[in-house]
N, C-alpha and C. Protein backbone atom coordinates (compact mmCIF):
# COMPACT_ATOMS: atom_id res chain seq x y z
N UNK A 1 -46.73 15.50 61.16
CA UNK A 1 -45.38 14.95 61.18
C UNK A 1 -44.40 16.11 61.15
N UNK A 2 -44.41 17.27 62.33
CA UNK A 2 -43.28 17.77 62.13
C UNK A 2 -41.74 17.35 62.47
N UNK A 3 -41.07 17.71 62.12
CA UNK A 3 -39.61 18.00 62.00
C UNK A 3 -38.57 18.97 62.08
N UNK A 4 -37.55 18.51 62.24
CA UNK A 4 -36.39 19.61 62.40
C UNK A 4 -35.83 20.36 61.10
N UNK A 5 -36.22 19.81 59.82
CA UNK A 5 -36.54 20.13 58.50
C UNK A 5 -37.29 20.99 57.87
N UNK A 6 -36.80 22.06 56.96
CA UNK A 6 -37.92 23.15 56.81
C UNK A 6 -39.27 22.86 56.25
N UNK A 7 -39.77 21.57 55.57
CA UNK A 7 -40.73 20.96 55.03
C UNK A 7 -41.27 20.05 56.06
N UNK A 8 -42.77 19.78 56.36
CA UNK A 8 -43.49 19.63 57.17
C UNK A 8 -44.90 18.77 56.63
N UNK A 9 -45.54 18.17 57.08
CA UNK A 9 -46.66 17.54 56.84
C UNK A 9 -47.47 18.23 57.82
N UNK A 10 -49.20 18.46 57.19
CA UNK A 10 -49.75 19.34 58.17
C UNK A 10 -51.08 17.73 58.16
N UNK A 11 -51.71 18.14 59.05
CA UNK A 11 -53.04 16.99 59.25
C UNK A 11 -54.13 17.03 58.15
N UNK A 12 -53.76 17.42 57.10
CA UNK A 12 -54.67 16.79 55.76
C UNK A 12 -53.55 16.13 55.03
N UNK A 13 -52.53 15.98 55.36
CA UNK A 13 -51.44 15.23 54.65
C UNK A 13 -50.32 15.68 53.65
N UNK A 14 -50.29 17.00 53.42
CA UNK A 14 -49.95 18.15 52.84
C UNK A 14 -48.41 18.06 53.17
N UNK A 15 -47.51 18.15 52.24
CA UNK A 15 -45.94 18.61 52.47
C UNK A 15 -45.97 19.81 52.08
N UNK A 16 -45.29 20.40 53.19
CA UNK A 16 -45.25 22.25 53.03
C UNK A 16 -43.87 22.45 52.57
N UNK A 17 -43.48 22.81 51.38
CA UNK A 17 -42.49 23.15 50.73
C UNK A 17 -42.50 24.78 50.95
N UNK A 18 -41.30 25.66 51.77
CA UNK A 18 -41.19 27.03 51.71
C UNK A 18 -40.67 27.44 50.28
N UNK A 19 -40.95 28.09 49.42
CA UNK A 19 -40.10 28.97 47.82
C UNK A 19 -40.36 30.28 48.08
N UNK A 20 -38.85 30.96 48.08
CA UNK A 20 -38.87 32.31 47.53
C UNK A 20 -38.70 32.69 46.08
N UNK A 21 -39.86 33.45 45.61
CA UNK A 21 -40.01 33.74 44.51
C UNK A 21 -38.61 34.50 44.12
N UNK A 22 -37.87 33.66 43.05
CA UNK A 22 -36.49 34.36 42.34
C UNK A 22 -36.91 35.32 41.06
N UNK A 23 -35.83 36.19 40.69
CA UNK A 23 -36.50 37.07 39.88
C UNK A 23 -36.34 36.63 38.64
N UNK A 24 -35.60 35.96 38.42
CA UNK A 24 -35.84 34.56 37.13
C UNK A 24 -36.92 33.60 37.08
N UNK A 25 -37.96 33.98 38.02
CA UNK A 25 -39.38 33.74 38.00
C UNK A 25 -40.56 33.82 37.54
N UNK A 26 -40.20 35.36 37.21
CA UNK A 26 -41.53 36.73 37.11
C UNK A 26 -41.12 36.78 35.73
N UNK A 27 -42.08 37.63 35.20
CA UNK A 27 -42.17 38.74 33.65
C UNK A 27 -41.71 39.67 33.88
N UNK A 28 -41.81 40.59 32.75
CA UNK A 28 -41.32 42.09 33.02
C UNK A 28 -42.06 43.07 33.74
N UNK A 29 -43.36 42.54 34.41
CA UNK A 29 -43.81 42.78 35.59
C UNK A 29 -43.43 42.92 36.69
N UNK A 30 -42.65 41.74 37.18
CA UNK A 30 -42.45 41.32 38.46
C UNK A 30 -43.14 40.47 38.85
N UNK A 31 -43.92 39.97 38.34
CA UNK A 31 -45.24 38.61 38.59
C UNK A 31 -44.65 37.75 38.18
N UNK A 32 -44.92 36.61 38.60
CA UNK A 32 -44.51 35.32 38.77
C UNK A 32 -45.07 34.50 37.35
N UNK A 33 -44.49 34.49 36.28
CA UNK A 33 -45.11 34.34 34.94
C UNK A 33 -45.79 32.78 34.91
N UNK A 34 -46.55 32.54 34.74
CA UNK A 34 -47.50 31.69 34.45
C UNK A 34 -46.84 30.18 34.20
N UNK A 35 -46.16 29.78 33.92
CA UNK A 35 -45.04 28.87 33.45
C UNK A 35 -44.23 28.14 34.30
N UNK A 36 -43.92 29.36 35.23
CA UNK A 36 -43.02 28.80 36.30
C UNK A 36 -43.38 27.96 37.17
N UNK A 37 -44.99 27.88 37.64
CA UNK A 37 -45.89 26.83 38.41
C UNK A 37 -45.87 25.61 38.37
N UNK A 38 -45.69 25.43 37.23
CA UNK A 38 -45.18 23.61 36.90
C UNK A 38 -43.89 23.54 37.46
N UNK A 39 -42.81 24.07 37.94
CA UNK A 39 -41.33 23.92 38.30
C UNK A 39 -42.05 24.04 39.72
N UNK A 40 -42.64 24.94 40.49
CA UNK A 40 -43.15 24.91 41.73
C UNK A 40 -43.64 23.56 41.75
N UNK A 41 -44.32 23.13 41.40
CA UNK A 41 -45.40 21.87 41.23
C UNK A 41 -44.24 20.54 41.49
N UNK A 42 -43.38 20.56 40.18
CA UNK A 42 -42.01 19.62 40.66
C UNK A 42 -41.11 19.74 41.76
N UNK A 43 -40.96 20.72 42.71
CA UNK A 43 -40.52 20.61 43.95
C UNK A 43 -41.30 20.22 44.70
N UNK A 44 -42.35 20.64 44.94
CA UNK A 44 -43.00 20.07 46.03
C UNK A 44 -43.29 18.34 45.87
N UNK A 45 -43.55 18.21 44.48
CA UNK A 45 -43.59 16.54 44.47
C UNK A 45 -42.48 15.89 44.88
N UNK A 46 -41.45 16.45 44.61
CA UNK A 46 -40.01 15.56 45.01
C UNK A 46 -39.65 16.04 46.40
N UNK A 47 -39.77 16.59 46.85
CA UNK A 47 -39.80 17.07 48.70
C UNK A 47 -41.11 15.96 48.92
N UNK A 48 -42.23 15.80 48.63
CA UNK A 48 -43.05 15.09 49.27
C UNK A 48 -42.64 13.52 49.39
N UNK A 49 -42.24 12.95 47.83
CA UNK A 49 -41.34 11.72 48.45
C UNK A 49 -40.24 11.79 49.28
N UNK A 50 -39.43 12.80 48.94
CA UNK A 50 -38.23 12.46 49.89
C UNK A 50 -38.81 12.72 51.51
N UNK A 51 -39.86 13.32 51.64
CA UNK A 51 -40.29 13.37 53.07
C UNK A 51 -41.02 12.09 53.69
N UNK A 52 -41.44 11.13 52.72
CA UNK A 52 -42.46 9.98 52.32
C UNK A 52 -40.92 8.65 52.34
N UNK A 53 -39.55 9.14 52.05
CA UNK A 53 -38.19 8.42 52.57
C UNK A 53 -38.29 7.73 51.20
N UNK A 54 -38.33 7.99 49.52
CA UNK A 54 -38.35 7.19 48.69
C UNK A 54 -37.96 8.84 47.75
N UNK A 55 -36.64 8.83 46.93
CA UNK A 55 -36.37 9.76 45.98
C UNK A 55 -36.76 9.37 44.79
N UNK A 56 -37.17 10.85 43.66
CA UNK A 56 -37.26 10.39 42.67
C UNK A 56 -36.09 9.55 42.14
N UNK A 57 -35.04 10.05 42.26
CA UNK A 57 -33.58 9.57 42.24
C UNK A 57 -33.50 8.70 42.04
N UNK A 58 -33.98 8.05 43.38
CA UNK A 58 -33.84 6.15 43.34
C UNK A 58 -35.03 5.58 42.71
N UNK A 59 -35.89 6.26 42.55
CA UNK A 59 -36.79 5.77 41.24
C UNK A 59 -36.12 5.06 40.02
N UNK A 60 -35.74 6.39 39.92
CA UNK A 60 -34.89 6.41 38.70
C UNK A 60 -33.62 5.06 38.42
N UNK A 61 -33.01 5.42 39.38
CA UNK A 61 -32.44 4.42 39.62
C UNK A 61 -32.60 2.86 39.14
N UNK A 62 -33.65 2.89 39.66
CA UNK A 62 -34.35 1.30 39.77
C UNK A 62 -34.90 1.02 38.40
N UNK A 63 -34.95 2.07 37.28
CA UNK A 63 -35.38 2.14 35.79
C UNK A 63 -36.81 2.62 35.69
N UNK A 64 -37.29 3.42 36.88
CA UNK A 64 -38.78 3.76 36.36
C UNK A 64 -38.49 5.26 36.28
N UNK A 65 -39.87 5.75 35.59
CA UNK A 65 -40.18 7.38 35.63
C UNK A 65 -41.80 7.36 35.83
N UNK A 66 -41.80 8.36 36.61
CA UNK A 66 -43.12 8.72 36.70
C UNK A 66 -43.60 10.32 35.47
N UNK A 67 -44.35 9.98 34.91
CA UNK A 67 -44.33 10.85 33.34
C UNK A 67 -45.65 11.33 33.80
N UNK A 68 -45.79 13.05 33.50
CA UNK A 68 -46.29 13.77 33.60
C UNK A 68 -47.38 13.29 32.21
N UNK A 69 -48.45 12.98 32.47
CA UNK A 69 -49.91 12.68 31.62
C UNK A 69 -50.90 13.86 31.34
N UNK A 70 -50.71 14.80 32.11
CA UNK A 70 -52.15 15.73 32.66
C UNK A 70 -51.65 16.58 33.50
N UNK A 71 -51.51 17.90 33.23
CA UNK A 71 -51.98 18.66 34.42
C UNK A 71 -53.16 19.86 34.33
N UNK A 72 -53.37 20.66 35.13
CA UNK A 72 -54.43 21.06 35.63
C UNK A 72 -53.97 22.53 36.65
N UNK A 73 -54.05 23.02 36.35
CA UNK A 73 -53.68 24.67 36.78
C UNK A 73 -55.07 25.24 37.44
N UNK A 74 -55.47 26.27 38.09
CA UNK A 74 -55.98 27.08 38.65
C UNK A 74 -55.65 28.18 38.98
N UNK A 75 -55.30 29.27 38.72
CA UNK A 75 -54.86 30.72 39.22
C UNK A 75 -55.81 31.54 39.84
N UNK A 76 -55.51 31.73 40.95
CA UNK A 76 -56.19 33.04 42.15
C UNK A 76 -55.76 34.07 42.59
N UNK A 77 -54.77 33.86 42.58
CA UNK A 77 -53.98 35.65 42.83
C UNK A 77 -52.40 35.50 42.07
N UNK A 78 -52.26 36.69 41.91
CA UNK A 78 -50.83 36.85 41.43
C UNK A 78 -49.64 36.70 42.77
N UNK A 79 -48.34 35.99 42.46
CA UNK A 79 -47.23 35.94 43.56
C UNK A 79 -46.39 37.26 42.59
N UNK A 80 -45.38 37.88 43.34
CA UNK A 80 -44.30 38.86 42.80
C UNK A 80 -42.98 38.16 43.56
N UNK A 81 -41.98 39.13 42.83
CA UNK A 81 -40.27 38.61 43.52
C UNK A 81 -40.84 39.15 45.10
N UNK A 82 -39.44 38.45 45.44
CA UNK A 82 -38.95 37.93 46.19
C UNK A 82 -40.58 37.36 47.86
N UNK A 83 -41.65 37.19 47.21
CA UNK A 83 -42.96 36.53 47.57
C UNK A 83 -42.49 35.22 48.62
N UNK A 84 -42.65 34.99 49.69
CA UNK A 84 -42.83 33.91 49.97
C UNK A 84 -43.56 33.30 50.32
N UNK A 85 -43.41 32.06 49.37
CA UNK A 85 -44.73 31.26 48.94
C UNK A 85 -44.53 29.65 49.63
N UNK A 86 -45.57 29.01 49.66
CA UNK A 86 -45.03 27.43 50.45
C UNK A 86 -46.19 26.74 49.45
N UNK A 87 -45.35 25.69 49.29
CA UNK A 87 -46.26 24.48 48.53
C UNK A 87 -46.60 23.67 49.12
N UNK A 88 -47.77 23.25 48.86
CA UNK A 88 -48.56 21.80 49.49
C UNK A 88 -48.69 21.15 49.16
N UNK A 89 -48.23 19.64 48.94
CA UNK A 89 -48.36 18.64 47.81
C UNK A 89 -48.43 17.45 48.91
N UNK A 90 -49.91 16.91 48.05
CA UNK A 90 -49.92 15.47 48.05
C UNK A 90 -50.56 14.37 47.61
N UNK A 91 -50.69 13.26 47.76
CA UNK A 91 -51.32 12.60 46.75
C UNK A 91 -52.82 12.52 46.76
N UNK A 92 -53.50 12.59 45.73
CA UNK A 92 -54.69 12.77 45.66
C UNK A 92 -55.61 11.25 44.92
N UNK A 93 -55.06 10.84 44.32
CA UNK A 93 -55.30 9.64 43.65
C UNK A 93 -54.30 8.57 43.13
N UNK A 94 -54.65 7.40 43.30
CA UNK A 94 -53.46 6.39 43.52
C UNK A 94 -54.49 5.65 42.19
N UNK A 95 -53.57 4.71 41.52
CA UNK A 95 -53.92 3.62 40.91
C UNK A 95 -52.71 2.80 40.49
N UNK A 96 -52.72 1.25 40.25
CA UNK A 96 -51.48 0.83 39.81
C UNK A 96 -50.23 1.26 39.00
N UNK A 97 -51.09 1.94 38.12
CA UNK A 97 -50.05 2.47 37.05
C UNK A 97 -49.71 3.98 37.45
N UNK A 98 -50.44 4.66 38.18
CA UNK A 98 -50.57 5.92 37.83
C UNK A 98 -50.52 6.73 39.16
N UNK A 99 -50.82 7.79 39.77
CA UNK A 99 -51.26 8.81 40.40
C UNK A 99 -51.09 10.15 40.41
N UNK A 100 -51.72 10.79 41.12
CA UNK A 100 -52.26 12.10 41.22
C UNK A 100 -51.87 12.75 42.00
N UNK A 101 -51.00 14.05 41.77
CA UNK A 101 -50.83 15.03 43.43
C UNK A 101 -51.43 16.15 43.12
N UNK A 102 -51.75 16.69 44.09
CA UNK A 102 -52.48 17.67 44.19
C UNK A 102 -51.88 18.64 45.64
N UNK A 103 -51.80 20.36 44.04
CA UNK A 103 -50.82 21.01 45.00
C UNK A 103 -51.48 22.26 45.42
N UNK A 104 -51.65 22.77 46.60
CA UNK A 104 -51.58 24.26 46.88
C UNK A 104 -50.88 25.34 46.67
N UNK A 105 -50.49 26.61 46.09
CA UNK A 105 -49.64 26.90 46.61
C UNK A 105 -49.81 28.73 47.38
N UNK A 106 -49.44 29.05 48.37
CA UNK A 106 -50.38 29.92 49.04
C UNK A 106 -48.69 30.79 49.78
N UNK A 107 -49.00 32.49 49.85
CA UNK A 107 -48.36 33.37 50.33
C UNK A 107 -48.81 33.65 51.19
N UNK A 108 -48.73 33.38 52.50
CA UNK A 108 -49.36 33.73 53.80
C UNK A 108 -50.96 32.79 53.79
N UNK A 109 -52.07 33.11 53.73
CA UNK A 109 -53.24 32.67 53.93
C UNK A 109 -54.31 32.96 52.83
N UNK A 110 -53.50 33.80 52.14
CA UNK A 110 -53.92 33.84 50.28
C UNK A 110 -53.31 32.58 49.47
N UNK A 111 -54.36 32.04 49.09
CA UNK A 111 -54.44 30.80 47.63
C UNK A 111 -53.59 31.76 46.47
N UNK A 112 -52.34 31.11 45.81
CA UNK A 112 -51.97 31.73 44.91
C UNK A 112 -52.46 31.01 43.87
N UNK A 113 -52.26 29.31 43.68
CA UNK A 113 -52.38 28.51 42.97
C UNK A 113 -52.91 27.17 42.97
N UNK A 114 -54.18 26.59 42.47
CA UNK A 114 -54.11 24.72 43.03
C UNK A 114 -53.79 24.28 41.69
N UNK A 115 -53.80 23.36 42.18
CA UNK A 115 -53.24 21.88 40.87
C UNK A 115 -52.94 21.06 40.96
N UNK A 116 -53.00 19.76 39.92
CA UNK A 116 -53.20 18.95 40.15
C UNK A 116 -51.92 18.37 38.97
N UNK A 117 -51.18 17.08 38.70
CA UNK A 117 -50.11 16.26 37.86
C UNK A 117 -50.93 15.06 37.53
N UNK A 118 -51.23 14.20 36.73
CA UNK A 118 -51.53 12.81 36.79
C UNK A 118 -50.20 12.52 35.82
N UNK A 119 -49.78 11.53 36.77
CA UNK A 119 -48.69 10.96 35.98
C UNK A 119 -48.84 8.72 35.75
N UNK A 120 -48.41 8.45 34.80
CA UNK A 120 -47.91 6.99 34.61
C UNK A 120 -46.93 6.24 34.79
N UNK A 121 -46.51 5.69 35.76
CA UNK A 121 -44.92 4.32 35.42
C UNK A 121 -44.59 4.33 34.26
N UNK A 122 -43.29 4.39 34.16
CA UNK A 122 -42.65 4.13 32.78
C UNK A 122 -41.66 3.36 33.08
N UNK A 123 -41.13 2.28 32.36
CA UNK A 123 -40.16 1.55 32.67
C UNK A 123 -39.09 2.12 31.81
N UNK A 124 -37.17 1.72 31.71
CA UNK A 124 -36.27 2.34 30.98
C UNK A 124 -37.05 2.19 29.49
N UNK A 125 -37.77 1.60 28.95
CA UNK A 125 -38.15 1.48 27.83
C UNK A 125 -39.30 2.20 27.33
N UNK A 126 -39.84 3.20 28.35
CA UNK A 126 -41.02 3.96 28.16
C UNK A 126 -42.34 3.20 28.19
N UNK A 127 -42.31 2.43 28.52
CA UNK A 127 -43.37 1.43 28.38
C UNK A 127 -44.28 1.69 30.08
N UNK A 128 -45.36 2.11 29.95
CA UNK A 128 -46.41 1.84 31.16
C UNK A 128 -46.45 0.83 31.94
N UNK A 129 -45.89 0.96 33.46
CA UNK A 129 -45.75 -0.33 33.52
C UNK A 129 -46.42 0.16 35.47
N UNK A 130 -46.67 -1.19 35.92
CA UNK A 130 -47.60 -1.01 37.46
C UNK A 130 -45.77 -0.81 38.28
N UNK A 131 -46.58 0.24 39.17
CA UNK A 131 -45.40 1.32 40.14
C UNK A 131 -45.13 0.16 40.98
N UNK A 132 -43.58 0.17 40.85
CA UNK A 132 -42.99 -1.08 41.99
C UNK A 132 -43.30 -1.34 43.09
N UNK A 133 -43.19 -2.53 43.37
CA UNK A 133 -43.52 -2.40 44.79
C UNK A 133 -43.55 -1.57 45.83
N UNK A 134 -42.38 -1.35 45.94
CA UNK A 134 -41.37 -0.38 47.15
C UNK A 134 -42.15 0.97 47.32
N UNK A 135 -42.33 1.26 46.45
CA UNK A 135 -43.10 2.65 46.12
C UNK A 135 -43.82 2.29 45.96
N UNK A 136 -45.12 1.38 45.75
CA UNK A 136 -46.18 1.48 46.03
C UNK A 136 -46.72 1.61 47.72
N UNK A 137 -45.69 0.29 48.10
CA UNK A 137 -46.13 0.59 49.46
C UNK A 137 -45.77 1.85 50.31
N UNK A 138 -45.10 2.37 49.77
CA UNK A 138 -44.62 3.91 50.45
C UNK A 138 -46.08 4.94 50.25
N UNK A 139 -45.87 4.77 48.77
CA UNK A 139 -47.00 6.01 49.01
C UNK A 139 -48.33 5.49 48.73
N UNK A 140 -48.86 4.19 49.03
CA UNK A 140 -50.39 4.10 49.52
C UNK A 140 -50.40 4.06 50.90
N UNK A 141 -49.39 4.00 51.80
CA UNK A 141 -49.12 4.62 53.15
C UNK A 141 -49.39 6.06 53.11
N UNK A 142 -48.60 6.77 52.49
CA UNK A 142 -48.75 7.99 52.62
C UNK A 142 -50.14 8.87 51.92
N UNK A 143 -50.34 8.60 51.09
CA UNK A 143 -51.85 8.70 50.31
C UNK A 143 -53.17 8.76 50.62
């Protein structure tokens, strides 16, 4: 599914999010401190719906949250400033209440990072609740 948009779907289903590594990124290294991957991890999920035509936004909106349950890190190489890196996110496991993305994230054809989010529906009341319609049918389309 390409586009005129810098984010892209490749044929395993993947949204390619481009990030340049900022230097409010790294340690006193220059490496990309360990921490910051989960903020990588949240762009590419919210570029993948909005590429999928459903914002977290209007999630939100509508009184749900999708709540981070689990994640799951992997590290393979170190990224540095100003690195450009692209994320791959997409869904990996669906269930009523819940699902799974699963992200790449890679500097040229080097693996920097995989991982994975499992998150739950939450309604305004925090309460677990099965992912609305609207969004369900969006992303077991896309899934």
């Amino acid at each position: 599914m390409e586009n005129n948009s810098r984010f892209y779907e490749d044929e395993e289903g993947f949204v390619h999010v481009p990030i340049r590594v900022r230097y409010a990124d790294t340690d006193k290294m220059g490496i990309v401190y360990y921490g910051t991957y989960p903020i990588y991890f949240e762009i590419g999920r919210s570029e993948y719906m909005r590429q999928k035509g459903f914002t977290y936004k209007s999630l939100e909106e509508m009184g749900y949250h999708l709540v981070v349950v689990r994640m799951e890190l992997t590290y393979y190489n170190s990224a540095e400033y100003d690195d450009n890196l692209v994320v791959r996110t997409k869904i990996f496991e669906w269930k009523s209440r819940g699902l799974t993305f699963q992200y790449k994230i890679y500097r040229d054809k080097d693996i920097i990072v995989e991982g994975k989010t499992m998150h739950i529906c939450t309604n305004s009341n925090k309460k677990p609740v099965i992912i609305p319609k609207q969004l369900q049918e969006i992303l077991r389309n896309a899934g």
